[in-house]
C-alpha atoms as a PDB file:
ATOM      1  CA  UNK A   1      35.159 -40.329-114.403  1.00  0.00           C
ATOM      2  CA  UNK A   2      38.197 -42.560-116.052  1.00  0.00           C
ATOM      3  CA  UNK A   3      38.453 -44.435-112.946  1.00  0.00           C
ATOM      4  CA  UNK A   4      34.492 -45.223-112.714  1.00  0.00           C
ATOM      5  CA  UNK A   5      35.142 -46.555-116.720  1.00  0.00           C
ATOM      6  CA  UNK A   6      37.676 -48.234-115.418  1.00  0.00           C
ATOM      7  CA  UNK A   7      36.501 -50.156-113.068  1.00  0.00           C
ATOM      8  CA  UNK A   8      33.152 -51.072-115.195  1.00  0.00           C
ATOM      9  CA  UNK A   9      35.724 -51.981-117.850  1.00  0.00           C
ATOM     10  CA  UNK A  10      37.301 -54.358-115.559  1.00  0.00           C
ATOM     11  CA  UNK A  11      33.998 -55.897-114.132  1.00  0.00           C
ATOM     12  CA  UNK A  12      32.701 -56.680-118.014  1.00  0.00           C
ATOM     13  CA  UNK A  13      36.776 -58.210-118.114  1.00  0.00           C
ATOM     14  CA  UNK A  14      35.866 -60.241-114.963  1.00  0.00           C
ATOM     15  CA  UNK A  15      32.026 -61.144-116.520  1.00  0.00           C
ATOM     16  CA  UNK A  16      34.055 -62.307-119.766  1.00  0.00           C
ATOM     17  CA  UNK A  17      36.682 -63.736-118.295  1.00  0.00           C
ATOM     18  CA  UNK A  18      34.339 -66.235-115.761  1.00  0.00           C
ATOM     19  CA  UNK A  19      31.910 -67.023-118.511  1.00  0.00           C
ATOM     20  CA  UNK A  20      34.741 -67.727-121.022  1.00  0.00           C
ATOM     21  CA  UNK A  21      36.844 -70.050-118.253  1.00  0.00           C
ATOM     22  CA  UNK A  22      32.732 -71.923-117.722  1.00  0.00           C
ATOM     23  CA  UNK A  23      32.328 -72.490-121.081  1.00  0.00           C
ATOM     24  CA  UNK A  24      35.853 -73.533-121.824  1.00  0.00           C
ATOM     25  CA  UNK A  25      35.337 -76.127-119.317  1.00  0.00           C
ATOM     26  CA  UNK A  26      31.794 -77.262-120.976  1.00  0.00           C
ATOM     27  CA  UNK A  27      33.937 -77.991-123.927  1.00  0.00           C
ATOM     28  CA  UNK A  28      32.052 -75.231-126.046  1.00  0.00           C
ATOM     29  CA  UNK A  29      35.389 -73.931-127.029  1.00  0.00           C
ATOM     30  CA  UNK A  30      33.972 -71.599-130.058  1.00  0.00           C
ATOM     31  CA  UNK A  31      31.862 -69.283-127.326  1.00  0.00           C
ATOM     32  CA  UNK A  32      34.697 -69.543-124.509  1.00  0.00           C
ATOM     33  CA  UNK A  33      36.782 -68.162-127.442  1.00  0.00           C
ATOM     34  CA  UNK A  34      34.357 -64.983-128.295  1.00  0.00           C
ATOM     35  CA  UNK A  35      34.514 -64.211-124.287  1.00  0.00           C
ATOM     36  CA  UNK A  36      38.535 -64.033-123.947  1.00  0.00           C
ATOM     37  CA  UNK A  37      38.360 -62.002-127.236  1.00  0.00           C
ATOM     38  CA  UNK A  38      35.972 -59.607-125.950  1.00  0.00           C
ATOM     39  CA  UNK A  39      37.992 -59.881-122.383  1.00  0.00           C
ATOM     40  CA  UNK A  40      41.127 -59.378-123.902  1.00  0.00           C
ATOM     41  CA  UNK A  41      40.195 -56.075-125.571  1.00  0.00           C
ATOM     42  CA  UNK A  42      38.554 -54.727-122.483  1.00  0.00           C
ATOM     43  CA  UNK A  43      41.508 -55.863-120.015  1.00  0.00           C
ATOM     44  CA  UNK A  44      43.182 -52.233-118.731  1.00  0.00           C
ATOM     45  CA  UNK A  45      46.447 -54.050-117.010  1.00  0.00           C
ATOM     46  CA  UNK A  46      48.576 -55.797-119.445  1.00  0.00           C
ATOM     47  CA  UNK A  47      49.077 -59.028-117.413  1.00  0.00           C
ATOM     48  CA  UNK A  48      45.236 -59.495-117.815  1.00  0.00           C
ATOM     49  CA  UNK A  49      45.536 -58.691-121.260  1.00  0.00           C
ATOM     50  CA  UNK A  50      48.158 -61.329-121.847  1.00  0.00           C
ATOM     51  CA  UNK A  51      45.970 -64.167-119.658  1.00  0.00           C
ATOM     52  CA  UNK A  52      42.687 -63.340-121.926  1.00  0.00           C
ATOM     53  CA  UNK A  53      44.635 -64.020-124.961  1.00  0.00           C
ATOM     54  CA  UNK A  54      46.653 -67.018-123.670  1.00  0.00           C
ATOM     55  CA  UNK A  55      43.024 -68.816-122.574  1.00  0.00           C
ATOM     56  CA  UNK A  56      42.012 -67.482-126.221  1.00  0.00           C
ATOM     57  CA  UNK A  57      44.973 -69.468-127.510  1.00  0.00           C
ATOM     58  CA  UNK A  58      43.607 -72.441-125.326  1.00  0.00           C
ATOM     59  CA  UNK A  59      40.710 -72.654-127.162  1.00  0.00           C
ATOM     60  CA  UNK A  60      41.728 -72.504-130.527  1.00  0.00           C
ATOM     61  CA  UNK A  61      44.156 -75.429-129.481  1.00  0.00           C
ATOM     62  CA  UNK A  62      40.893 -77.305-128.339  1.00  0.00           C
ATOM     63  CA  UNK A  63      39.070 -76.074-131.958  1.00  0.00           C
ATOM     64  CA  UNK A  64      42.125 -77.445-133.799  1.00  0.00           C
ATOM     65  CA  UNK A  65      42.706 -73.831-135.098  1.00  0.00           C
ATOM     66  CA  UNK A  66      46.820 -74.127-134.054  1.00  0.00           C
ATOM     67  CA  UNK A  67      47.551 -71.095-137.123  1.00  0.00           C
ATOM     68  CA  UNK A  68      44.838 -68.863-135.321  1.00  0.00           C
ATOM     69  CA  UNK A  69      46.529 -69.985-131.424  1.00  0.00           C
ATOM     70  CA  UNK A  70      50.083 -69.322-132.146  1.00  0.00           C
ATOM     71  CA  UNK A  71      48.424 -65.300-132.939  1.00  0.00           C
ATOM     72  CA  UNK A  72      47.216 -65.615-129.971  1.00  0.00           C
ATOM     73  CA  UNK A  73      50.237 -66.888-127.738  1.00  0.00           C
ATOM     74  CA  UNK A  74      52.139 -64.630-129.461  1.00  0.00           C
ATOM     75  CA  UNK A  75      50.102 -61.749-128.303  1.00  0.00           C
ATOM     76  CA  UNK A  76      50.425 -62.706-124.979  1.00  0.00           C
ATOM     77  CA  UNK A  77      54.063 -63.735-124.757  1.00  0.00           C
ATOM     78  CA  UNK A  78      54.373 -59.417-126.404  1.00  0.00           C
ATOM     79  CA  UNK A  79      52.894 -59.057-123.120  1.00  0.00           C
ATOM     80  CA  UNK A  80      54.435 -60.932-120.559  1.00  0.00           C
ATOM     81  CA  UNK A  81      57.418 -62.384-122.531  1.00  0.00           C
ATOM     82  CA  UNK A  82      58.172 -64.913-119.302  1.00  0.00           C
ATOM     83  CA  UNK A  83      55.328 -66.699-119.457  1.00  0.00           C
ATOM     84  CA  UNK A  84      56.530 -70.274-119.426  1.00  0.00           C
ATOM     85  CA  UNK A  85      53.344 -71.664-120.382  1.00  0.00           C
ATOM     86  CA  UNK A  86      52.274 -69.800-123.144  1.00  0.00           C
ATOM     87  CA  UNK A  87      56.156 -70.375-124.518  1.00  0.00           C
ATOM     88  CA  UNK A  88      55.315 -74.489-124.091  1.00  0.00           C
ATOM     89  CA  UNK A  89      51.482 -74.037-125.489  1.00  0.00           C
ATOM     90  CA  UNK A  90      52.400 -71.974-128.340  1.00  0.00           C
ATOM     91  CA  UNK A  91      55.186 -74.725-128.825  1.00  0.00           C
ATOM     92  CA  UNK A  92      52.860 -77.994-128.797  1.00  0.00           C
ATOM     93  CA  UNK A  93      50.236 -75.948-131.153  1.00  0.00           C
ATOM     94  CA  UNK A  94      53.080 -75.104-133.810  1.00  0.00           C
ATOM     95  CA  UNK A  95      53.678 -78.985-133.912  1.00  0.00           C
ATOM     96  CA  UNK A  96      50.348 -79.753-134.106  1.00  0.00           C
ATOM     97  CA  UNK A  97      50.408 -77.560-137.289  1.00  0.00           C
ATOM     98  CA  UNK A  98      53.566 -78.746-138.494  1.00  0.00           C
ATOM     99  CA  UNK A  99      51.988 -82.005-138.396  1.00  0.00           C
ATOM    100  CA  UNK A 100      48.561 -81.039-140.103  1.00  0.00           C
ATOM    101  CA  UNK A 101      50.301 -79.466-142.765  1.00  0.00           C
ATOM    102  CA  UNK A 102      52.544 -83.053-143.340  1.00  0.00           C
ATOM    103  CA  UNK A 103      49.435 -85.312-143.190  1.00  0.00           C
ATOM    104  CA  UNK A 104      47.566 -82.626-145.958  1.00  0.00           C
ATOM    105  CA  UNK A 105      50.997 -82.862-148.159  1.00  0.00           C
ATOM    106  CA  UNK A 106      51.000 -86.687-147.655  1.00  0.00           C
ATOM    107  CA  UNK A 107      46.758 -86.509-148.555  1.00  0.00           C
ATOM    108  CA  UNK A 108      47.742 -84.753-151.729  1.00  0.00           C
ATOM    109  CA  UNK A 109      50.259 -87.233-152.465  1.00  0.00           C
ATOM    110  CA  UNK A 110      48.486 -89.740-151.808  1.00  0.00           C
ATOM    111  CA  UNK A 111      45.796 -88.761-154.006  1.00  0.00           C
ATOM    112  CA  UNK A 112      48.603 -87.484-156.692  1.00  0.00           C
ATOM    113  CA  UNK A 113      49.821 -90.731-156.852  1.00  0.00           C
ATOM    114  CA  UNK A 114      46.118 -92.645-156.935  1.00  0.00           C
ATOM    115  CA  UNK A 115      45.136 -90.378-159.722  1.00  0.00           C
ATOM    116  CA  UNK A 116      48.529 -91.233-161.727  1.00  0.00           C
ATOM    117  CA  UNK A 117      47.530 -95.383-160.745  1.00  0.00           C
ATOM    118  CA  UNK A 118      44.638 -95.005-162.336  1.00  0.00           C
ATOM    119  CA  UNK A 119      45.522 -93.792-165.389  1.00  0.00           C
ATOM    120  CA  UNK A 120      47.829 -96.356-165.584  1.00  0.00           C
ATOM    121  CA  UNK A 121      45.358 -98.837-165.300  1.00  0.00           C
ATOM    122  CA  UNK A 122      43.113 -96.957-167.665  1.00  0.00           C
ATOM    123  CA  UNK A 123      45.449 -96.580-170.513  1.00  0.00           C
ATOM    124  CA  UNK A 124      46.483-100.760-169.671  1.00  0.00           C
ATOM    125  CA  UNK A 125      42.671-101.224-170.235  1.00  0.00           C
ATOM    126  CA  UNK A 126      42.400 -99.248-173.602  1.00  0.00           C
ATOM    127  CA  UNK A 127      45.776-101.144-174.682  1.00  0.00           C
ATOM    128  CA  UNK A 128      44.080-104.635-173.835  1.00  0.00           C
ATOM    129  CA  UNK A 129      40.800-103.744-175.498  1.00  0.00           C
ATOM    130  CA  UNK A 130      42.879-102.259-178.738  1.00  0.00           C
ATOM    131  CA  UNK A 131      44.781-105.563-178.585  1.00  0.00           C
ATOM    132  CA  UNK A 132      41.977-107.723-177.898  1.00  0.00           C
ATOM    133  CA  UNK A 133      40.308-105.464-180.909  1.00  0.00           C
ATOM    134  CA  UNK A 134      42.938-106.168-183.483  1.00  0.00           C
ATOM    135  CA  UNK A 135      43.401-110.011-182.341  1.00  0.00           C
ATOM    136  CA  UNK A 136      39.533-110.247-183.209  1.00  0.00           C
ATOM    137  CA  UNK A 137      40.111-108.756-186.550  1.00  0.00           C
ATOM    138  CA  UNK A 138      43.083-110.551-187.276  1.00  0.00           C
ATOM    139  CA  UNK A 139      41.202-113.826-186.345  1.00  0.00           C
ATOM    140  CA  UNK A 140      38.108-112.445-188.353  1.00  0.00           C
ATOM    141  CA  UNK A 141      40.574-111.993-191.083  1.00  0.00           C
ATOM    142  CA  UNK A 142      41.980-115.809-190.680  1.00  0.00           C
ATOM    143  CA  UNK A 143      38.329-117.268-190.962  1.00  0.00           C
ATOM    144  CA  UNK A 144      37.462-114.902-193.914  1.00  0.00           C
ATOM    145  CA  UNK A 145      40.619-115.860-195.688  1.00  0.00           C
ATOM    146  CA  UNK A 146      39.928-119.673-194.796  1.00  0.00           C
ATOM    147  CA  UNK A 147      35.958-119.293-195.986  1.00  0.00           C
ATOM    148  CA  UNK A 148      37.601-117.721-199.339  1.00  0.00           C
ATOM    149  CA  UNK A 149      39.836-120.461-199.926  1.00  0.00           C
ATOM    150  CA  UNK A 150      37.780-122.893-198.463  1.00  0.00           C
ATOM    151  CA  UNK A 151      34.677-121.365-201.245  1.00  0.00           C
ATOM    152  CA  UNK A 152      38.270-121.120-203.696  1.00  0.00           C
ATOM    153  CA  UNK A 153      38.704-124.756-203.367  1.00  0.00           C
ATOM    154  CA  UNK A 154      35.154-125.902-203.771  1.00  0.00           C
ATOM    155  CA  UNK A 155      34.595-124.284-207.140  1.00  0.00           C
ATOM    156  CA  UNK A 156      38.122-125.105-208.765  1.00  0.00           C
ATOM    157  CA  UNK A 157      36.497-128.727-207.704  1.00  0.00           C
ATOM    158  CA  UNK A 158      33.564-128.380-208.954  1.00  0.00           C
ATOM    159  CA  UNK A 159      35.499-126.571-212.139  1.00  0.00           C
ATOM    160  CA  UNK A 160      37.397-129.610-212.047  1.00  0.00           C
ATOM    161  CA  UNK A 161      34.666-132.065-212.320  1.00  0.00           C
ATOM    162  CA  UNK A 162      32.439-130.234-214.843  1.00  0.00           C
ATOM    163  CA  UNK A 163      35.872-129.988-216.658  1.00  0.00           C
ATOM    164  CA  UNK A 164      36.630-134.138-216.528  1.00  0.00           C
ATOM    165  CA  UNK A 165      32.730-134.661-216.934  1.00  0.00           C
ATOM    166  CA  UNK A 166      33.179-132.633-220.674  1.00  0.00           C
ATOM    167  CA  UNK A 167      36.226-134.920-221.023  1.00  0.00           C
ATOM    168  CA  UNK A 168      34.524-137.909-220.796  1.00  0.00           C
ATOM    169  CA  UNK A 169      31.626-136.715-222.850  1.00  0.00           C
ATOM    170  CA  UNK A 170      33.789-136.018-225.221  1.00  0.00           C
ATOM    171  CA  UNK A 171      36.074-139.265-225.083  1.00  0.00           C
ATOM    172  CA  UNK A 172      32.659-140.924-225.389  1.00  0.00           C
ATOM    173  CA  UNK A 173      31.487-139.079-228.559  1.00  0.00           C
ATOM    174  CA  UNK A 174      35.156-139.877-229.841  1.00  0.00           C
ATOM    175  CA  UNK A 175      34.345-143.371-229.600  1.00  0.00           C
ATOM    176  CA  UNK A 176      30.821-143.715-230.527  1.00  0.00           C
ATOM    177  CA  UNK A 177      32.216-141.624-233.518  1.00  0.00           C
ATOM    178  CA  UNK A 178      35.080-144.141-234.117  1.00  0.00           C
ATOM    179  CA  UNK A 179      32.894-147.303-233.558  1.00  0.00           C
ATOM    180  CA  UNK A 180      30.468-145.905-236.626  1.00  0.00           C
ATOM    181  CA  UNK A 181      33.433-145.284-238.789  1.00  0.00           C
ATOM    182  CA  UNK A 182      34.701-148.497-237.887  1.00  0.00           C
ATOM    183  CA  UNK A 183      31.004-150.530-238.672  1.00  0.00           C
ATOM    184  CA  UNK A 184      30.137-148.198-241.998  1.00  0.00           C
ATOM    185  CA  UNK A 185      34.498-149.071-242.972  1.00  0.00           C
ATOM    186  CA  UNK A 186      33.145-152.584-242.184  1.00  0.00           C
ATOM    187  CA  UNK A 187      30.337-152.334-243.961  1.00  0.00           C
ATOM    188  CA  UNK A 188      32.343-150.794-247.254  1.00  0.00           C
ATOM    189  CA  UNK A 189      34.102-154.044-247.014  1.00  0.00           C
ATOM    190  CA  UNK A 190      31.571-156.444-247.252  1.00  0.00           C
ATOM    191  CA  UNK A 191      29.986-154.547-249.837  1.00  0.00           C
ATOM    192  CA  UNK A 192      33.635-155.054-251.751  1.00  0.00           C
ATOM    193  CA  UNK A 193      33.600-158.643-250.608  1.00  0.00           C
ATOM    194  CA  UNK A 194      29.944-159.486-252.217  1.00  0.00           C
ATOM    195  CA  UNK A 195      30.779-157.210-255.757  1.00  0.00           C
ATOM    196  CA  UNK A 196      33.836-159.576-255.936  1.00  0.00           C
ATOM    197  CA  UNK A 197      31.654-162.769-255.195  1.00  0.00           C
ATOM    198  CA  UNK A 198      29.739-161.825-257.823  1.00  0.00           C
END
């Protein structure tokens, strides 16, 4: 009969209800949660109804799962809108998710902002090593220059000394040259000298 289903709906209610409410209080929040479920859909009087999904609520506060317990507070408070303590529960878990929701938008910040430093510090890297790059080359470019003139200066020395070493030679050859005019004009004379002696 519907009153026999009825009453074995309300003693698996009861079964649910006491094994949630023990393991709720072992802190094994995810099974206590499965047994106000399953209590809350066999409740037959609304007020149970509403109590099975405000200890539901209860333990998705415990779980951290506030989006999941304000469902669940809300289903209730449908219920049995003057329940006091499902109002302040439901209130507390919305805060909590108001709060999650902050810290995660300050995370992502956070990590915006960390992401933006370090590309910051990467492109200040690739600008020192570019700098440091074209300071080498430009200093490369300073001893090459210097080697050049240095190399420059050596041969137009050594161009100069070959150069005043030809100009002796040939100041020397200018004078052995005018010394043997010089003896063979002397010579000419003395040969005019003795044709006049004799």
């Amino acid at each position: 009969s519907v009153f026999e289903q009825d009453k074995d709906k309300l003693t698996d209610f009861r079964a649910n209800e006491v094994l949630g409410a023990s393991k709720y209080r072992l802190q094994d929040y995810e099974t206590a949660l499965e047994q106000y479920n399953q209590a809350a859909e066999k409740a037959t009087v609304p007020q149970d109804k509403a109590n099975a999904y405000y200890n539901a609520g209860n333990s998705l506060v415990q779980s951290k799962k506030y989006k999941e317990a304000i469902e669940r507070y809300d289903q209730s408070l449908k219920l049995n809108p003057e329940d006091f303590q499902a109002k302040e529960n439901r209130e507390y878990a919305r805060k909590m998710l108001e709060e999650e929701q902050q810290k995660q938008q300050d995370q992502q910040k956070q990590d915006k902002d960390k992401q933006e430093q370090d590309k910051q510090e990467n492109k200040q890297q690739q600008d020192t090593k570019q700098s440091n790059s074209e300071n080498q080359s430009k200093e490369d470019k300073s001893q090459t220059d210097q080697q050049t003139k240095s190399e420059q200066e050596k041969d137009q020395e050594q161009q100069g000394k070959e150069e005043q070493a030809k100009e002796e030679q040939a100041k020397e050859e200018q004078g052995k040259e005018e010394q043997g005019k010089e003896e063979q004009s002397k010579k000419q004379q003395s040969k005019e000298k003795e044709r006049k002696i004799s």
